[in-house]
C-alpha atoms as a PDB file:
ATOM      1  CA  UNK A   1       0.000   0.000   0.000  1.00  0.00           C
ATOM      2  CA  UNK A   2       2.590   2.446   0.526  1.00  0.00           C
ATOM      3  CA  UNK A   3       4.353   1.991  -2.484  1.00  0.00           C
ATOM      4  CA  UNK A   4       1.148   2.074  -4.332  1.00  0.00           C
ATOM      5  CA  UNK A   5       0.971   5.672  -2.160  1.00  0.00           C
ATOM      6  CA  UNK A   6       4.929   6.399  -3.708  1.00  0.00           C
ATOM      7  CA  UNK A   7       3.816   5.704  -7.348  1.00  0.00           C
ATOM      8  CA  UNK A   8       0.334   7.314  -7.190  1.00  0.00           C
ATOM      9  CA  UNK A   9       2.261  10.622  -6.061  1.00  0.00           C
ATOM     10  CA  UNK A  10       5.162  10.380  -8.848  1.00  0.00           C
ATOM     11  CA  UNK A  11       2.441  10.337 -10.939  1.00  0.00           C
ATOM     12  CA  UNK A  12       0.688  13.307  -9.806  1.00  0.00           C
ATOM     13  CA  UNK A  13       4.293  15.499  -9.468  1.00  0.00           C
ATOM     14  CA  UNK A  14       4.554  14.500 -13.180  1.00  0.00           C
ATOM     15  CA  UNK A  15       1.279  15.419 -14.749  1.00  0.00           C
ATOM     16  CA  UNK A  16       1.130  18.635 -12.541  1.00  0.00           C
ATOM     17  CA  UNK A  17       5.040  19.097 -14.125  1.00  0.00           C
ATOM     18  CA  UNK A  18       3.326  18.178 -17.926  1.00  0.00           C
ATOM     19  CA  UNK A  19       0.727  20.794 -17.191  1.00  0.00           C
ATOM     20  CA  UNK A  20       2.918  23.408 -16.283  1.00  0.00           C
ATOM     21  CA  UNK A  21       4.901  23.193 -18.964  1.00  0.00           C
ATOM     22  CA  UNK A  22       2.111  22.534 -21.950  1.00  0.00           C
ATOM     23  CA  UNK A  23       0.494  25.544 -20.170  1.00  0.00           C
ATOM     24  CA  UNK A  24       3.291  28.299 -19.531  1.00  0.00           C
ATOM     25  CA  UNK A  25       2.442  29.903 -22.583  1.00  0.00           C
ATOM     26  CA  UNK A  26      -1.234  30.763 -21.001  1.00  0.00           C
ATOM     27  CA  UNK A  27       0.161  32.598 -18.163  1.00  0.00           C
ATOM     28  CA  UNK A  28       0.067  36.142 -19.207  1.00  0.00           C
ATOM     29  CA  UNK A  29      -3.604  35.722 -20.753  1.00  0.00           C
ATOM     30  CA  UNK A  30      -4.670  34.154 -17.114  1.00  0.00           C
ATOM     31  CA  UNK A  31      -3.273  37.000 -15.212  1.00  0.00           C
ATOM     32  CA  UNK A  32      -4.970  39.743 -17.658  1.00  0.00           C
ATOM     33  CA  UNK A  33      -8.492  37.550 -17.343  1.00  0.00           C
ATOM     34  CA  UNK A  34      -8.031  37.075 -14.023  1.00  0.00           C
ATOM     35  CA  UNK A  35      -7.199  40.596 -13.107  1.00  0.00           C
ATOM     36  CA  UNK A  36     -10.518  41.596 -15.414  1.00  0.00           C
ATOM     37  CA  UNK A  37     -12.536  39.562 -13.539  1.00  0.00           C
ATOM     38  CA  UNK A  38     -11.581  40.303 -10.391  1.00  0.00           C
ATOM     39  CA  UNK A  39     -11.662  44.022 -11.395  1.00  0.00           C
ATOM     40  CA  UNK A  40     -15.657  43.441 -13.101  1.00  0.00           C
ATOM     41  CA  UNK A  41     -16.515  41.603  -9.859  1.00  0.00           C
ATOM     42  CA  UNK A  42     -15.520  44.550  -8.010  1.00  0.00           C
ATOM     43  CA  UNK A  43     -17.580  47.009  -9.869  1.00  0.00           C
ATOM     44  CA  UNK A  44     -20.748  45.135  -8.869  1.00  0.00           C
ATOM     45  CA  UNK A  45     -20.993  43.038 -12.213  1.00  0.00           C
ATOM     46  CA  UNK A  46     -21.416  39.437 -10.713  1.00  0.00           C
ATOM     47  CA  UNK A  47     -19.622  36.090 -11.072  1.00  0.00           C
ATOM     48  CA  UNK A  48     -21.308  35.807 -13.986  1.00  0.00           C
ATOM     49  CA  UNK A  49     -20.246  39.197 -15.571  1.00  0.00           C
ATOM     50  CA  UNK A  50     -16.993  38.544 -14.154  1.00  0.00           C
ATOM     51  CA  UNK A  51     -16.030  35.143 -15.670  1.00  0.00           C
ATOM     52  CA  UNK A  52     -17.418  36.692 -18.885  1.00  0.00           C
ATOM     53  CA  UNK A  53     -15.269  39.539 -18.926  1.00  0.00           C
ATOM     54  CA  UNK A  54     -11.904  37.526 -17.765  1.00  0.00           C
ATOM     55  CA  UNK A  55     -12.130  34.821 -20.532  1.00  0.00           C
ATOM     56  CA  UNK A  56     -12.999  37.754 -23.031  1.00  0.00           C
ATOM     57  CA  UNK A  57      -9.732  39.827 -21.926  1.00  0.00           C
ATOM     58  CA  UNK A  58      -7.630  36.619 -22.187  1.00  0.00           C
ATOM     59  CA  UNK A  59      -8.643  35.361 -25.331  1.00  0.00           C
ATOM     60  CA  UNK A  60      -8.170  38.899 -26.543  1.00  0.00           C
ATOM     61  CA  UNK A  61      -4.769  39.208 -24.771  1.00  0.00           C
ATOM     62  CA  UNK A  62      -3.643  35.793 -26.778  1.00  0.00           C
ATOM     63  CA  UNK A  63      -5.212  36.594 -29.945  1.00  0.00           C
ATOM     64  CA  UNK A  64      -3.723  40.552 -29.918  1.00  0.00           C
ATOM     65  CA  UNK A  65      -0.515  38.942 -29.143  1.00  0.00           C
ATOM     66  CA  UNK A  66      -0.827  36.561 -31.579  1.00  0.00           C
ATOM     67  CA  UNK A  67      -1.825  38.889 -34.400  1.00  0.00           C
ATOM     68  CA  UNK A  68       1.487  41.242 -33.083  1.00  0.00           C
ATOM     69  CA  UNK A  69       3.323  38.382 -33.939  1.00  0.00           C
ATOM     70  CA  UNK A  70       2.471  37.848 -37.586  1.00  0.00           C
ATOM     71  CA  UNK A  71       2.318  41.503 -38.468  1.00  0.00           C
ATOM     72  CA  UNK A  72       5.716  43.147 -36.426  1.00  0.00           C
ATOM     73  CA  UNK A  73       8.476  42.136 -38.997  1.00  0.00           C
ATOM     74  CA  UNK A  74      11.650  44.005 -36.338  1.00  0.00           C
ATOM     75  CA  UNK A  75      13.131  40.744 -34.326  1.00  0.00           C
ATOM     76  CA  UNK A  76      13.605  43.024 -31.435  1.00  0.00           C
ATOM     77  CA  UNK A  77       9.884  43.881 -31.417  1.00  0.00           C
ATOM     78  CA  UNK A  78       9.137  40.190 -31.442  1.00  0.00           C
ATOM     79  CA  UNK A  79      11.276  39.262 -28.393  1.00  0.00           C
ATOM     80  CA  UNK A  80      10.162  41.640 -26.624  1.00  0.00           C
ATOM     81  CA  UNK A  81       6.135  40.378 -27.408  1.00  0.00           C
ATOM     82  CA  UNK A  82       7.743  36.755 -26.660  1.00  0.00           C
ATOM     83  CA  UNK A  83       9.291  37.937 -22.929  1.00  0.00           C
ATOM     84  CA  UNK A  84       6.023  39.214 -22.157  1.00  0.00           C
ATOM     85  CA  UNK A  85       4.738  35.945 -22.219  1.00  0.00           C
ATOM     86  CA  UNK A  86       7.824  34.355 -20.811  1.00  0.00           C
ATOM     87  CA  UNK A  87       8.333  36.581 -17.231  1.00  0.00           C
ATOM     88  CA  UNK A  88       5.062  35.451 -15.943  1.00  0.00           C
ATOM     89  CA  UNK A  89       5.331  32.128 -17.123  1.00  0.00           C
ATOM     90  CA  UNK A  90       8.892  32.104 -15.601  1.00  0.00           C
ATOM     91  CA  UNK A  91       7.255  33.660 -12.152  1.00  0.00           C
ATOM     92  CA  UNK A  92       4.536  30.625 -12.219  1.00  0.00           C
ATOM     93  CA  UNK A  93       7.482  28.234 -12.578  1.00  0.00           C
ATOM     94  CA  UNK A  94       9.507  29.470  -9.904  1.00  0.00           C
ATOM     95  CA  UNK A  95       6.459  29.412  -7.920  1.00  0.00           C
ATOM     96  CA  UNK A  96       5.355  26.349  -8.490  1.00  0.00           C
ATOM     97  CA  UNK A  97       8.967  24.148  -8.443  1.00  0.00           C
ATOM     98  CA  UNK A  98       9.249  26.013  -5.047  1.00  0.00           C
ATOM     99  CA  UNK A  99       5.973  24.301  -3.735  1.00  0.00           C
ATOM    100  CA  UNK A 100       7.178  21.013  -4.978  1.00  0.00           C
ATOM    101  CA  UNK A 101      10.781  21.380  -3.436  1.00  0.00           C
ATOM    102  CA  UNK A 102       9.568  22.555   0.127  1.00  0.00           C
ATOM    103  CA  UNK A 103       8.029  19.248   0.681  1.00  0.00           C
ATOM    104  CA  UNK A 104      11.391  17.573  -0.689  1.00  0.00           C
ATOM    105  CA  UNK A 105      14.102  19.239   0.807  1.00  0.00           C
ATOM    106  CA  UNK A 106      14.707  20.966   4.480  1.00  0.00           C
ATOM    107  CA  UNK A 107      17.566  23.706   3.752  1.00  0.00           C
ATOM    108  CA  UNK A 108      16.239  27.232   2.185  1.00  0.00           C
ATOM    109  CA  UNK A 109      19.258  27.586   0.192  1.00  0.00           C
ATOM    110  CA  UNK A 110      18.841  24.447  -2.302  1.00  0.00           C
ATOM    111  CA  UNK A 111      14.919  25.360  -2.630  1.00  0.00           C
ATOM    112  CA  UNK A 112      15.659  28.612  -3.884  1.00  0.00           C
ATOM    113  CA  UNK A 113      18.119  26.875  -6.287  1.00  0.00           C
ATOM    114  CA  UNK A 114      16.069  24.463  -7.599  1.00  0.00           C
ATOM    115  CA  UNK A 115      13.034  26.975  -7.866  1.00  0.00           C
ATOM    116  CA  UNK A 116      15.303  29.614 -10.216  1.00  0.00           C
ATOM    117  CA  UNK A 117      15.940  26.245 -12.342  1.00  0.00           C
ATOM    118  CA  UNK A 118      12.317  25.250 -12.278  1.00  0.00           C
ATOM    119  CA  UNK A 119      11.711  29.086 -13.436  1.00  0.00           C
ATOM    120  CA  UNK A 120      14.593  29.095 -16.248  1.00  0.00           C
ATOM    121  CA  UNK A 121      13.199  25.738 -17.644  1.00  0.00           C
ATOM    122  CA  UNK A 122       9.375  26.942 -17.343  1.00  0.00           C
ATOM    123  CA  UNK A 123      10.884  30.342 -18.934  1.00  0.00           C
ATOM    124  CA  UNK A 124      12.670  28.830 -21.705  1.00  0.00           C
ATOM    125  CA  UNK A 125       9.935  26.195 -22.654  1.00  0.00           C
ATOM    126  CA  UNK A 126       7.507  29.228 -22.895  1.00  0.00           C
ATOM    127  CA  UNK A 127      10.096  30.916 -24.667  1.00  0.00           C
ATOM    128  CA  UNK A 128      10.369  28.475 -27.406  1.00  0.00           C
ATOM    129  CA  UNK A 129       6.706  27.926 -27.760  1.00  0.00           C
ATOM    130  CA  UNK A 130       5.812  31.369 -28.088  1.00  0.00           C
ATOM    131  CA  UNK A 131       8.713  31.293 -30.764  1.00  0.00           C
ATOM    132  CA  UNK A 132       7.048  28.652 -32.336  1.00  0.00           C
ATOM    133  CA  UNK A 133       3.901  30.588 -32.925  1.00  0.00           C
ATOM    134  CA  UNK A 134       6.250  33.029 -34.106  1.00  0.00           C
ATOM    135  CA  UNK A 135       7.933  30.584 -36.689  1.00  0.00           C
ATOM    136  CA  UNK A 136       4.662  29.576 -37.736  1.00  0.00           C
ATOM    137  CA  UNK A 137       3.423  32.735 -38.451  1.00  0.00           C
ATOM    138  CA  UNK A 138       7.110  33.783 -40.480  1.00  0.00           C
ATOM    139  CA  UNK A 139       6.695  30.385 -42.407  1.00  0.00           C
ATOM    140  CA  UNK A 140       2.887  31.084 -43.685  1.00  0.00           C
ATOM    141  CA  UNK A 141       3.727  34.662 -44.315  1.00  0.00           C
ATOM    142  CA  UNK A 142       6.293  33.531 -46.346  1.00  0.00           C
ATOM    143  CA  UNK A 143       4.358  30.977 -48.209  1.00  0.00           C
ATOM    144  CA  UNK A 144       1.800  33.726 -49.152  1.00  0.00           C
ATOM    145  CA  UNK A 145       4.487  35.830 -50.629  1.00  0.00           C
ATOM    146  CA  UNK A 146       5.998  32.828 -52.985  1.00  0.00           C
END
């Protein structure tokens, strides 16, 4: 039973890790919705009105940025679009590899280690997605031009 207790929590460390990661990207569009939402909630609009409002704001956000994307041709323009989305995906991975560390290790020192790893590899993997919208975008725009 208690290795059945072992496996079952490897297994949830992992898929919360594969979530993290296939989600990074999202993190800026959360925050905006989220901040919306809390901020239509506050005005007297509901949780109705407010739920509205937040998923509007972060599809928006994701769809404005992904628009930016295709049209800005300057590469500095388009890394700075991409580190918007990567410095609060980076903050959710520090964040979240410190949770996980806390429970696995006693000394302060090595969890704030492994938690600026956890936020470099959450950074970079956003990084590289949001590049790949990027790519995607460069490679049909430059289909449509052939």
């Amino acid at each position: 039973m208690i290795v059945l207790g072992i496996l079952v929590s490897i297994a949830a460390i992992g898929t919360m890790c594969w979530l993290m990661f296939n989600l990074a990207v999202f993190a800026l569009p959360f925050f905006i919705g989220l901040n919306a939402g809390i901020w239509t909630y506050g005005t007297g609009a509901g949780w109705l009105g407010a739920i509205l409002v937040g998923l509007a704001a972060a599809g928006l956000t994701l769809a404005v940025a992904q628009g930016l994307l295709m049209l800005i041709r300057p590469i500095w323009a388009r890394l700075l679009i991409a580190l918007a989305f990567v410095a609060p995906a980076g903050m959710a991975g520090f964040y979240a590899t410190l949770d996980i560390v806390k429970h696995m290790m006693p000394s302060e020192t090595w969890q704030v280690i492994f938690s600026v790893i956890g936020a470099a590899t959450v950074g970079l993997t956003a990084f590289l997605r949001v590049a790949g919208m990027t790519a995607t975008g460069a490679v049909n725009d430059s289909l449509a031009h052939t």
